[in-house]
N, C-alpha and C. Protein backbone atom coordinates (compact mmCIF):
# COMPACT_ATOMS: atom_id res chain seq x y z
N UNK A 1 57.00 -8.49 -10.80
CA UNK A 1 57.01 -7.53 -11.91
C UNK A 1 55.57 -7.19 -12.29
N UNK A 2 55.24 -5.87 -12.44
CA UNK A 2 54.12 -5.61 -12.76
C UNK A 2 54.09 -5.27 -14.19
N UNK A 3 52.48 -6.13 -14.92
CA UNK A 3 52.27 -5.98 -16.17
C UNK A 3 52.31 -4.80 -17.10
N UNK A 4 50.90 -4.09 -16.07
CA UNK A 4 50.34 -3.05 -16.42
C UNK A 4 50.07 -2.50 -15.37
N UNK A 5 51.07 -0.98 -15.43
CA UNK A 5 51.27 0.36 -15.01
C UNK A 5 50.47 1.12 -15.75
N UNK A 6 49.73 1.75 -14.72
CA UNK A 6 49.33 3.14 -15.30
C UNK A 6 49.48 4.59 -14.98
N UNK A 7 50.08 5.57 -15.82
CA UNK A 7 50.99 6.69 -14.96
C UNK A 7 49.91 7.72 -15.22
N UNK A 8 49.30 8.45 -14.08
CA UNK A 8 48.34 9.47 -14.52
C UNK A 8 48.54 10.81 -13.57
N UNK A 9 47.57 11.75 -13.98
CA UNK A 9 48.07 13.10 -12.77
C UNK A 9 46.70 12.98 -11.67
N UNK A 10 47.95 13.02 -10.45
CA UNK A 10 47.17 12.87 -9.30
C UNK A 10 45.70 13.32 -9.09
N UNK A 11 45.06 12.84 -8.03
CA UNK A 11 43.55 13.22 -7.62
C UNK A 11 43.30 13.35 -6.32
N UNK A 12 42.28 14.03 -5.86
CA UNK A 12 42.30 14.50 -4.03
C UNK A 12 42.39 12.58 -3.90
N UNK A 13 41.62 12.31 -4.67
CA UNK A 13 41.28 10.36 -3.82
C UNK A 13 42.59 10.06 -3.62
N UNK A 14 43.70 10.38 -4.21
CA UNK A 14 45.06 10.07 -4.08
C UNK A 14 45.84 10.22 -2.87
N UNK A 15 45.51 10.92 -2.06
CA UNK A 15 46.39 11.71 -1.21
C UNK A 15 46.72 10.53 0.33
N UNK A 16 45.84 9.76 -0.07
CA UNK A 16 46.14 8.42 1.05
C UNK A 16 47.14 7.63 0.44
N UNK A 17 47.43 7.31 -0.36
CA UNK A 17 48.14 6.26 -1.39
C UNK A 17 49.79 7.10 -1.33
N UNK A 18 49.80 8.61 -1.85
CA UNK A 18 50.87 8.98 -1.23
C UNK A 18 51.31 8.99 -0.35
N UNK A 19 50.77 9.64 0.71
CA UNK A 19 51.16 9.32 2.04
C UNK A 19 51.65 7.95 2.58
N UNK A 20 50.68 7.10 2.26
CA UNK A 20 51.09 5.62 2.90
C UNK A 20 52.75 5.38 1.88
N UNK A 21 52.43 5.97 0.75
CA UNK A 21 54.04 5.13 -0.08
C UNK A 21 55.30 6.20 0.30
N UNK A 22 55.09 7.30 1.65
CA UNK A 22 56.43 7.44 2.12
C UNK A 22 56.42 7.20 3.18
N UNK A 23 55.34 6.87 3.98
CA UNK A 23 55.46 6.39 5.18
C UNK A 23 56.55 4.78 4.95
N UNK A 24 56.16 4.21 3.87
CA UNK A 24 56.71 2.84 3.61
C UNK A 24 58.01 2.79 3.20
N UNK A 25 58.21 3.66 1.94
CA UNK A 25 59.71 4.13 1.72
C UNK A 25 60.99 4.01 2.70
N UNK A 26 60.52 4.34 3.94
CA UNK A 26 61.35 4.34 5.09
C UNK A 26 62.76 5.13 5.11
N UNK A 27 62.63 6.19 4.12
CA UNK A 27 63.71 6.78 3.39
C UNK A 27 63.49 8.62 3.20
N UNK A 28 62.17 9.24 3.06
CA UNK A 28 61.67 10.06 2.44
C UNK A 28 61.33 10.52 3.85
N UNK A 29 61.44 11.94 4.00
CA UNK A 29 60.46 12.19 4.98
C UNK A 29 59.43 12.37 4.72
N UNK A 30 58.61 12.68 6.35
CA UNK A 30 57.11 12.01 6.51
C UNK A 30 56.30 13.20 6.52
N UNK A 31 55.51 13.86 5.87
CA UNK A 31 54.53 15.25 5.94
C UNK A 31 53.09 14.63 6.54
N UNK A 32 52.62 15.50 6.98
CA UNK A 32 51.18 14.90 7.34
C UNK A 32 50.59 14.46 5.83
N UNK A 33 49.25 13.72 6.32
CA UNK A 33 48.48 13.05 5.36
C UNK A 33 47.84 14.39 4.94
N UNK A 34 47.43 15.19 5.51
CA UNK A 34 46.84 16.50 5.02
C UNK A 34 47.54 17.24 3.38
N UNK A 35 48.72 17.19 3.97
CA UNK A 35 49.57 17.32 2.65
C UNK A 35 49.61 16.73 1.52
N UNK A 36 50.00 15.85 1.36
CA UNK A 36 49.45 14.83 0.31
C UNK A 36 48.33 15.24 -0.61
N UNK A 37 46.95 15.25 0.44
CA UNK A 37 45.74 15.44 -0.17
C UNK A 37 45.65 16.68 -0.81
N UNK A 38 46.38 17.90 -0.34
CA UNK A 38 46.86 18.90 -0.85
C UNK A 38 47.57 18.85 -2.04
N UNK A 39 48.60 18.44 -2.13
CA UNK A 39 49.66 18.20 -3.51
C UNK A 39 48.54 17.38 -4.57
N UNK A 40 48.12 16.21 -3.71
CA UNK A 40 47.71 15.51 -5.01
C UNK A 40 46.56 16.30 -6.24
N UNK A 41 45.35 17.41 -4.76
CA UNK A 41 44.33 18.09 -5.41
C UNK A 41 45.05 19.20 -6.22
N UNK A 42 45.76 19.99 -5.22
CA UNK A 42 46.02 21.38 -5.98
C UNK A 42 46.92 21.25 -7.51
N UNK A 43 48.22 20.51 -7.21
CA UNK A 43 48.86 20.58 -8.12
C UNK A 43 48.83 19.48 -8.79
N UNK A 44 47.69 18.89 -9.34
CA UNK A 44 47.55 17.84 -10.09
C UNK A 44 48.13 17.16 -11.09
N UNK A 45 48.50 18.90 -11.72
CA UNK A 45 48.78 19.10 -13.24
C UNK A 45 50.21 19.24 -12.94
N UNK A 46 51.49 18.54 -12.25
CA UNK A 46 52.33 18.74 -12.06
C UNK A 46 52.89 17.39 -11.12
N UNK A 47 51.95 16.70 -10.85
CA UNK A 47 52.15 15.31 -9.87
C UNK A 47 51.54 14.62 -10.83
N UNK A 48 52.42 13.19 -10.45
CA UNK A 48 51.30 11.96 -11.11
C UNK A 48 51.90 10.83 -9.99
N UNK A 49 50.98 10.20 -10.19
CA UNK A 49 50.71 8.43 -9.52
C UNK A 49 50.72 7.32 -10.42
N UNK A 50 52.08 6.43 -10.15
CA UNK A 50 51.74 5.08 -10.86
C UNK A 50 50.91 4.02 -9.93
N UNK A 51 49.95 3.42 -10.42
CA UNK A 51 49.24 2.35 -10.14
C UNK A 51 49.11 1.29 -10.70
N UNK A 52 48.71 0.06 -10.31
CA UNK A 52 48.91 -1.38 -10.92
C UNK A 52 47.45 -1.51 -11.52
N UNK A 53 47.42 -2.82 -11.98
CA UNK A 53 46.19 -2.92 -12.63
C UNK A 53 45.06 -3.52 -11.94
N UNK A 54 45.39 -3.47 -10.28
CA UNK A 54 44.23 -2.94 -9.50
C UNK A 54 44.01 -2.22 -8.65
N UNK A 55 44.72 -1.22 -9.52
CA UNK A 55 44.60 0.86 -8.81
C UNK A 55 45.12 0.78 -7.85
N UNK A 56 46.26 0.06 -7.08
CA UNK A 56 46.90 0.46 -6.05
C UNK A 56 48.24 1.00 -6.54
N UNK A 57 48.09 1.86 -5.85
CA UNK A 57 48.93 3.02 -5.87
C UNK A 57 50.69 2.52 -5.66
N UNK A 58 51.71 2.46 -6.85
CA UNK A 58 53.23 1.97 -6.44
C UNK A 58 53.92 2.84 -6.97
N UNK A 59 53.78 4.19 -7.00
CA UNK A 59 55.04 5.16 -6.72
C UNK A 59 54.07 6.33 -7.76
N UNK A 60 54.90 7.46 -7.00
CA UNK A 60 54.41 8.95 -7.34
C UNK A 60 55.34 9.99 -7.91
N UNK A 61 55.34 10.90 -8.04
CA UNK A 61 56.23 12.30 -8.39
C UNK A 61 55.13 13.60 -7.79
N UNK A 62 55.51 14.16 -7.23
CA UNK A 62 55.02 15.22 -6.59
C UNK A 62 55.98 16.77 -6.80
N UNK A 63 55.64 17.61 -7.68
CA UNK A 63 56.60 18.58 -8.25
C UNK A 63 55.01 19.88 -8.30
N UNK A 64 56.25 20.92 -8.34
CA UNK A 64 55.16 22.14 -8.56
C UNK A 64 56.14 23.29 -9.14
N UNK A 65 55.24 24.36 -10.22
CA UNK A 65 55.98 25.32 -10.78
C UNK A 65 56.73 26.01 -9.37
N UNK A 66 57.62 27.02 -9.88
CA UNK A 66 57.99 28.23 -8.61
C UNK A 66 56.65 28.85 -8.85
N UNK A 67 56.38 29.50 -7.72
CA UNK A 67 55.70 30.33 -7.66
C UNK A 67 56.37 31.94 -8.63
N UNK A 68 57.36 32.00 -7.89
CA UNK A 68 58.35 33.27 -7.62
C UNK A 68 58.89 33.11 -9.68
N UNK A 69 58.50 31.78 -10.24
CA UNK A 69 59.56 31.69 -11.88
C UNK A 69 58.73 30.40 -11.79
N UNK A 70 57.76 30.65 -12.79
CA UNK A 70 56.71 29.47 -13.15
C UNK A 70 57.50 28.37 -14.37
N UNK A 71 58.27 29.35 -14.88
CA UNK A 71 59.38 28.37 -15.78
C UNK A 71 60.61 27.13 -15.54
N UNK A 72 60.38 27.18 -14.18
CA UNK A 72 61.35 26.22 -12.79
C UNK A 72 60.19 25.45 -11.87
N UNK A 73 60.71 24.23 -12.97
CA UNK A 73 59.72 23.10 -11.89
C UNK A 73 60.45 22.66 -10.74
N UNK A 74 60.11 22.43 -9.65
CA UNK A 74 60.90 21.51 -8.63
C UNK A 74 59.95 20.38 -8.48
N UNK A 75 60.90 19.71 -7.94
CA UNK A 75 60.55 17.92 -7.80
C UNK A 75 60.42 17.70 -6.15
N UNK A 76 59.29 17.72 -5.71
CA UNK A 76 59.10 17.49 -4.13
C UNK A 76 59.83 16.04 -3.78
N UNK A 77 59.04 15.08 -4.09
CA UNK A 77 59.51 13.72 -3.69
C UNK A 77 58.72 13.09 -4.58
N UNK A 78 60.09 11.51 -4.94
CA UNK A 78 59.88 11.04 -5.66
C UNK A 78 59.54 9.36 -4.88
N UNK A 79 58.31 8.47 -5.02
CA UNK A 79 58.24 7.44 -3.74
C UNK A 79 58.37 6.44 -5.06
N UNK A 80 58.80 4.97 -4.75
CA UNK A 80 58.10 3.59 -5.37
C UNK A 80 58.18 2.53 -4.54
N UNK A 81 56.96 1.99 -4.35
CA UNK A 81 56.93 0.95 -3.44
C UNK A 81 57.91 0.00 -3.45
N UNK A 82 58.29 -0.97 -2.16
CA UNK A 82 59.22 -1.88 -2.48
C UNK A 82 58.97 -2.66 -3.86
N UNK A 83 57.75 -3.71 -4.20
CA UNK A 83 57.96 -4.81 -4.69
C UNK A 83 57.90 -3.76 -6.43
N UNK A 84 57.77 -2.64 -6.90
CA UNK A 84 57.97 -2.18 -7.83
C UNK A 84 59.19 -1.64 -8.33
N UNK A 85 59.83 -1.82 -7.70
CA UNK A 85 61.40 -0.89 -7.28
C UNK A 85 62.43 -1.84 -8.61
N UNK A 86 63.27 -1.56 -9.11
CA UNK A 86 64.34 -1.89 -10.37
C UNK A 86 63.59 -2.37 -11.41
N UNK A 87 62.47 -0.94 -11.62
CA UNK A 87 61.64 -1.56 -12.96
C UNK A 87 62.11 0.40 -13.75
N UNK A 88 62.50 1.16 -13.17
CA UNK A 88 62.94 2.34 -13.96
C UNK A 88 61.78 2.97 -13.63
N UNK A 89 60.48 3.02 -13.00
CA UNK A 89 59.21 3.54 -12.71
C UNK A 89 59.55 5.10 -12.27
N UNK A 90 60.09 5.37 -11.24
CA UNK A 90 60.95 6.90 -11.08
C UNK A 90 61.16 7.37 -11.95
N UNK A 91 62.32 6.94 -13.18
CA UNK A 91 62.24 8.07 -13.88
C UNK A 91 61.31 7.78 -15.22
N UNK A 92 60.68 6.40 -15.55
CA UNK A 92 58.89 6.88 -16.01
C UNK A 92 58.15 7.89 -15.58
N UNK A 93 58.44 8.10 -14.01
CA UNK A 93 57.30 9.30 -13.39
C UNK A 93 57.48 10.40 -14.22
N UNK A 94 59.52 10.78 -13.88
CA UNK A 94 59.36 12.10 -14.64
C UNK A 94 59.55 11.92 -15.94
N UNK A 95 59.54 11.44 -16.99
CA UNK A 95 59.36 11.55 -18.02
C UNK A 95 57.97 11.68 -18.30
N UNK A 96 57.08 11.09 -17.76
CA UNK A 96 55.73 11.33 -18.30
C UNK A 96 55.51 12.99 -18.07
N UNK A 97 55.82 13.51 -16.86
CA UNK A 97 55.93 15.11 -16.42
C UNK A 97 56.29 15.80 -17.35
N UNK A 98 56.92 15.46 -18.59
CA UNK A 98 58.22 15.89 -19.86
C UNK A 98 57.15 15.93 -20.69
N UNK A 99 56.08 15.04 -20.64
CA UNK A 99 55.80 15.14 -21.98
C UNK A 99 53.89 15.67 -21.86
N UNK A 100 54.21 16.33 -20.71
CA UNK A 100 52.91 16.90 -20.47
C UNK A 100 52.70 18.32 -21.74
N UNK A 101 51.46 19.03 -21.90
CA UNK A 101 51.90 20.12 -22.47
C UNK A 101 52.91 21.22 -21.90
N UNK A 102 52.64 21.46 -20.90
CA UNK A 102 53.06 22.93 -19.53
C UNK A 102 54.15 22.83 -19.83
N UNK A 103 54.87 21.58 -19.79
CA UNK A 103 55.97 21.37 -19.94
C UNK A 103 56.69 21.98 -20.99
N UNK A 104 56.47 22.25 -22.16
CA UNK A 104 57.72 23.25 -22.99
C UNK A 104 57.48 24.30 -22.42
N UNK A 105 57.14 24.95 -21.53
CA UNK A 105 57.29 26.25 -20.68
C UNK A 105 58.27 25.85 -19.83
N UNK A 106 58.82 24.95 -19.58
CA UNK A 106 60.40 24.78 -18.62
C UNK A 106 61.49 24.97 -18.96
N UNK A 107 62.08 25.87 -18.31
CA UNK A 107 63.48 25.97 -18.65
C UNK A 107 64.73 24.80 -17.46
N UNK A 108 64.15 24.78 -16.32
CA UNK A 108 64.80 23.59 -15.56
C UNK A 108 63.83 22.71 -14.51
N UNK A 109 64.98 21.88 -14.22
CA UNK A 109 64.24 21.18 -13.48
C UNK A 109 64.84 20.99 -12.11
N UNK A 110 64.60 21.32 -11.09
CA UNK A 110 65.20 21.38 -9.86
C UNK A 110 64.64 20.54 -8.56
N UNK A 111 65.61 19.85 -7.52
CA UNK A 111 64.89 19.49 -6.58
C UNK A 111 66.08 19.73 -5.76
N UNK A 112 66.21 19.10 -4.61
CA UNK A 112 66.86 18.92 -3.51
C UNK A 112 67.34 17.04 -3.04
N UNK A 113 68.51 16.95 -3.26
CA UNK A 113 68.96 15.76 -2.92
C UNK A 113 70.10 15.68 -2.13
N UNK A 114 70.07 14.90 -1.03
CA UNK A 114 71.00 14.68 0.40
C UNK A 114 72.38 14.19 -0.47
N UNK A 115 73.55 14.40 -0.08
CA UNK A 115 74.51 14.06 -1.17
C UNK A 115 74.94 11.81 -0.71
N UNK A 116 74.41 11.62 0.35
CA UNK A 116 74.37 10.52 0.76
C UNK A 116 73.28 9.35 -0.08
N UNK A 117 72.33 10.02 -0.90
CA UNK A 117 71.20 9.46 -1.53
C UNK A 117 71.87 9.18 -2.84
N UNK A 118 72.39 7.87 -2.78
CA UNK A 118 72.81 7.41 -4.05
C UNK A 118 71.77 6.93 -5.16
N UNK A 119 70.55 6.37 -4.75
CA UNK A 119 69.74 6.31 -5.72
C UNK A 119 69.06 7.26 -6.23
N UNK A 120 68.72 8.38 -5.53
CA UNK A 120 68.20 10.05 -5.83
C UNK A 120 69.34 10.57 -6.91
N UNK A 121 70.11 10.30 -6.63
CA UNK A 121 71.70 11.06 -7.62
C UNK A 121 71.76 10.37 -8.74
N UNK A 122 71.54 9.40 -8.51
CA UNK A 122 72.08 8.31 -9.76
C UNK A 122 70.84 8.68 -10.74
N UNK A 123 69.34 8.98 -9.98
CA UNK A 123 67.88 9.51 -11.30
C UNK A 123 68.00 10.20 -11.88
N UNK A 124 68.76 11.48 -10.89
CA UNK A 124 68.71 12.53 -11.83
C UNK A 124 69.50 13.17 -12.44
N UNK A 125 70.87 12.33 -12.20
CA UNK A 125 71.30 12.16 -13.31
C UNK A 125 71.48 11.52 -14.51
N UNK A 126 70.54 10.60 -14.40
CA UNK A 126 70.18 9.98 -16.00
C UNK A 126 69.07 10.56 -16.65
N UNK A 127 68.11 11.00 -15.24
CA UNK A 127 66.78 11.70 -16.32
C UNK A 127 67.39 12.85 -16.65
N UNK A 128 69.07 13.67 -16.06
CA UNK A 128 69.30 14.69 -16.85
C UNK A 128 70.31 14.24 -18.34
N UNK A 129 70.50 13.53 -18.29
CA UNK A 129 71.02 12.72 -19.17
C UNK A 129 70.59 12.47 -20.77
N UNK A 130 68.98 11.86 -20.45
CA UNK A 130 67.61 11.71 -21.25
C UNK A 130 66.96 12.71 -21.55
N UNK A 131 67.55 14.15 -21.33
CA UNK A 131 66.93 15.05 -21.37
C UNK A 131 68.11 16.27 -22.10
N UNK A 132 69.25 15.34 -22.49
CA UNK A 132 70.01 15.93 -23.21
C UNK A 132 70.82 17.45 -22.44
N UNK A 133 70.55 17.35 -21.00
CA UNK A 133 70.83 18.50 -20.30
C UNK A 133 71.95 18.67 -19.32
N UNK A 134 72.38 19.81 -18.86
CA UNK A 134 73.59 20.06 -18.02
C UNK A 134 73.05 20.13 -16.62
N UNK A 135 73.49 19.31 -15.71
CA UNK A 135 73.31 18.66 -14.41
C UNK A 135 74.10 19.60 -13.63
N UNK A 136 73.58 20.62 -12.17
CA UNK A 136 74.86 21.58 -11.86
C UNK A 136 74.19 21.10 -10.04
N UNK A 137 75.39 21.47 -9.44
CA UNK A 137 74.33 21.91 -7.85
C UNK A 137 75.13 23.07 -6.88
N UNK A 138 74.55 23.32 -6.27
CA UNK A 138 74.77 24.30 -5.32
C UNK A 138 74.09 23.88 -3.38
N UNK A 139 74.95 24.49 -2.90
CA UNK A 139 74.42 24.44 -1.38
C UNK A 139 72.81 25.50 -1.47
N UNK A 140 72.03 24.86 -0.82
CA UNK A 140 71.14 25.73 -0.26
C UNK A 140 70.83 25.02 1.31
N UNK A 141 69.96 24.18 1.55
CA UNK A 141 69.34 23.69 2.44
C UNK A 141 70.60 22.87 3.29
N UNK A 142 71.28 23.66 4.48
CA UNK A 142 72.40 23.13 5.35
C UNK A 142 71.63 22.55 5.98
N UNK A 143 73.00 21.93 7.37
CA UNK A 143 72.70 21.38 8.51
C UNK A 143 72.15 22.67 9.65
N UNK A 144 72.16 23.85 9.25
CA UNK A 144 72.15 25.12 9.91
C UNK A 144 70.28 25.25 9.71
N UNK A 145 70.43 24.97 8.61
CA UNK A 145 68.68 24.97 8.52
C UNK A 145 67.78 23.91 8.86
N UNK A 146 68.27 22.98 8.92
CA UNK A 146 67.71 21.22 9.01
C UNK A 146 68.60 20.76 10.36
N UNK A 147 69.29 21.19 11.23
CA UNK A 147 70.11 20.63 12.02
C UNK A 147 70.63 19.39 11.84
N UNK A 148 71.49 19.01 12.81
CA UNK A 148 72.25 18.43 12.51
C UNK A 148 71.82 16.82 12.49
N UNK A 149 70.71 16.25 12.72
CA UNK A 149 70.46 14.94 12.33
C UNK A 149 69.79 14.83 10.98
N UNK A 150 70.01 15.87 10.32
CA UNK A 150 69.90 15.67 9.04
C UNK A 150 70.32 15.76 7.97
N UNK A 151 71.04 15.28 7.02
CA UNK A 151 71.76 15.64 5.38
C UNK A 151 71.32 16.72 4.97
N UNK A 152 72.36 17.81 4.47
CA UNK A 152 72.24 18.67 4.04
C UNK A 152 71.59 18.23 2.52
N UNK A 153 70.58 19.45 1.64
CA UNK A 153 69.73 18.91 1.14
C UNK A 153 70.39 20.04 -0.25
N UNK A 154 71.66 19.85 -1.32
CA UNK A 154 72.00 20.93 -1.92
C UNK A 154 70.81 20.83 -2.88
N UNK A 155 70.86 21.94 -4.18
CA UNK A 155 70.26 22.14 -4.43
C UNK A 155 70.72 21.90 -5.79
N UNK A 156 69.70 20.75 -6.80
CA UNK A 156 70.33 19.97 -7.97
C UNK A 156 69.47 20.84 -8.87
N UNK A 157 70.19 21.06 -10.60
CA UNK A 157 69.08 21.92 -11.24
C UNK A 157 69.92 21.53 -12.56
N UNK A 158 68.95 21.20 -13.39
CA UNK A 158 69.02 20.45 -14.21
C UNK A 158 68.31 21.42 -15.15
N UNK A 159 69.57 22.33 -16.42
CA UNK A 159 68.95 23.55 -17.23
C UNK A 159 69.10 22.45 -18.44
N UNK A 160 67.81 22.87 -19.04
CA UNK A 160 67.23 21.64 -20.36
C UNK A 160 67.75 22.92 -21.10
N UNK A 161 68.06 22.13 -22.37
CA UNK A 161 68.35 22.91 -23.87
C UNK A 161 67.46 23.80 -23.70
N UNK A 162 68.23 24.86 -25.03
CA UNK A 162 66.66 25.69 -25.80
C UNK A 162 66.89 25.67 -26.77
């Protein structure tokens, strides 16, 4: 059990620490390390990294406005290392995301979850839960687009009050 967590918004120095915590996940797919360093620099203000209290890196949130509807966050991937795992740190990630400023500019919150990912389902529906909001999904991302060794990826969206 870790003491002291600290949940902050990502940094380019970050982008190794992500990477390595989905390479480890063994669950998440794998983007180059390039990426990472990307998410962590560009969209800073929309990712954060939990770390222990000697800065190693045990789980992230990686999310970015739409481009296309800046008022619709999506949730890229959500990592936590094994030995941090049944401490609720996931949905610490996104709650800290909640209580950023940007954030009352949201009207939802959207990601993509395999319908086989029982612990992905079970987050977000409690962080939609904690958020006092209506939980809906729809098909987008088939086996037609992802073929067939992969879970279709519907599309979860979580419209917060107004």
């Amino acid at each position: 059990m870790f003491m002291n967590i600290t949940i902050r918004p990502t940094q380019l120095s970050d982008g190794t620490g992500l990477a390595n915590l989905v390479k480890a996940s063994g669950t998440l797919d794998v983007n180059s390390d390039y990426l990472y360093f990307l998410l962590a620099d560009h969209f800073s203000e929309t990712c954060a990294i939990a770390v222990d209290d000697k800065q190693t890196p045990i789980g992230f949130v990686t999310a970015y406005r739409l481009p296309k509807d800046p008022t619709t966050l999506f949730i890229w991937q959500i990592a936590v290392a094994e030995e941090a795992r049944g401490q609720g740190l996931a949905k610490k990630l996104l709650q800290h995301l909640t209580e950023q400023v940007w954030f009352d500019s949201i009207n939802q919150v959207v990601c993509t979850i395999s319908p086989h990912n029982c612990a992905s389902n079970a987050l977000f529906e409690s962080f939609s839960d904690s958020l006092n909001a209506q939980l809906n999904s729809k098909d987008y991302l088939t086996t037609q687009h992802l073929g067939l060794s992969h879970d279709p990826e519907p599309y979860v969206i979580i419209e917060l009050p107004t």
